[in-house]
Protein backbone atom coordinates (compact mmCIF):
# COMPACT_ATOMS: atom_id res chain seq x y z
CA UNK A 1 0.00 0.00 0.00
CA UNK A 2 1.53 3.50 -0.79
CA UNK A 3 0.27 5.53 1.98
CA UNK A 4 1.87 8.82 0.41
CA UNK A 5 -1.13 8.74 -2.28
CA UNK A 6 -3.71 9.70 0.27
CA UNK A 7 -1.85 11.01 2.55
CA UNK A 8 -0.18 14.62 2.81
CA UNK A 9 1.62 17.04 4.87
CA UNK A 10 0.23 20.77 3.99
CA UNK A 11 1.55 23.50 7.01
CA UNK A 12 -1.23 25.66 5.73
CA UNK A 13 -4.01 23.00 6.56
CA UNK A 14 -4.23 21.66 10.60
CA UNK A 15 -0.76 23.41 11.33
CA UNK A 16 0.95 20.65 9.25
CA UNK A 17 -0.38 17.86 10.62
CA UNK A 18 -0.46 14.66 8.30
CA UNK A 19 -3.96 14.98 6.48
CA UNK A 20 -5.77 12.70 4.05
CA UNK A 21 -5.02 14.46 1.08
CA UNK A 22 -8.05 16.72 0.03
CA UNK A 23 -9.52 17.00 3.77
CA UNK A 24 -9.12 18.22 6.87
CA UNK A 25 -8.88 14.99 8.83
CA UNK A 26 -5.72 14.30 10.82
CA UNK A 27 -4.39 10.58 10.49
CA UNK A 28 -3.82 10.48 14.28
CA UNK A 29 -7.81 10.93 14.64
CA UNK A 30 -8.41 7.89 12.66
CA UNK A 31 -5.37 6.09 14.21
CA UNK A 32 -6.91 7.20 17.87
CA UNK A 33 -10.28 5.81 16.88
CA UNK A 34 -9.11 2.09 15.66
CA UNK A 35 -7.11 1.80 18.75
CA UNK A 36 -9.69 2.48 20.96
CA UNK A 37 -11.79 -0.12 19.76
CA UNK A 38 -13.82 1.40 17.23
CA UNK A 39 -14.51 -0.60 14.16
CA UNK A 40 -14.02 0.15 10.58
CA UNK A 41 -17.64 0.64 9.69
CA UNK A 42 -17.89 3.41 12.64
CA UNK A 43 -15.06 5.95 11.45
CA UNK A 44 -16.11 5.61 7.92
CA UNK A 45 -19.15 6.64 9.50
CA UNK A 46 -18.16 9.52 11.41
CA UNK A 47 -15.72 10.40 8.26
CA UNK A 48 -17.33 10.45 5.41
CA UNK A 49 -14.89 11.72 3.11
CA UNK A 50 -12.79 8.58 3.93
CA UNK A 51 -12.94 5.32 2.28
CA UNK A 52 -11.70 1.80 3.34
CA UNK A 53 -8.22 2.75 1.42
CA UNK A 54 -7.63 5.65 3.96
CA UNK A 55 -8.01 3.06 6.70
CA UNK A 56 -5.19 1.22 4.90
CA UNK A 57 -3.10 3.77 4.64
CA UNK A 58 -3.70 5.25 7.94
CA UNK A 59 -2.04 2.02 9.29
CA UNK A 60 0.80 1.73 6.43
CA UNK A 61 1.71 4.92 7.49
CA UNK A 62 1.95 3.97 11.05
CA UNK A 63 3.82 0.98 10.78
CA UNK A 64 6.50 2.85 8.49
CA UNK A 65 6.36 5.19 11.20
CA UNK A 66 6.88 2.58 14.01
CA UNK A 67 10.08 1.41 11.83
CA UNK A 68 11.65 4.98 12.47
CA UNK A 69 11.01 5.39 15.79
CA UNK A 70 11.84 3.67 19.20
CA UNK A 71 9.29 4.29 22.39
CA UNK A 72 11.21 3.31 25.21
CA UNK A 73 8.92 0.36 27.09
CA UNK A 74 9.42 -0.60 30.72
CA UNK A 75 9.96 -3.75 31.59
């Protein structure tokens, strides 16, 4: 999945926070929402804008993002 198609980094919209491309809605809102337990269905839902492939990349682009970074876990 190439994230980078829907997903965009504009400093004029949200202060530069990564966007789906052509909206306003943050990818950390979407993120947020899946890992609290919401399903699929329900943030297409609240998003209508979105569609199943900005699910997808909302996760590709996490999981590129979790290979660059390293949150220190305690033991």
């Amino acid at each position: 999945m190439d994230w980078r198609k829907l997903i965009s980094v504009d400093p004029g919209i949200m202060h530069g926070t990564a966007c789906f491309t052509g909206t306003r809605v943050p990818v950390s809102v979407v993120l947020d929402n899946l890992a609290a337990g919401e399903s699929t269905s329900t943030v297409l839902s609240e998003y209508p804008t979105l569609g199943e492939e900005h699910i997808r990349a909302a996760i590709a682009y996490a999981a590129e993002l979790a290979h660059e970074r390293v949150i220190p876990l305690s033991a």
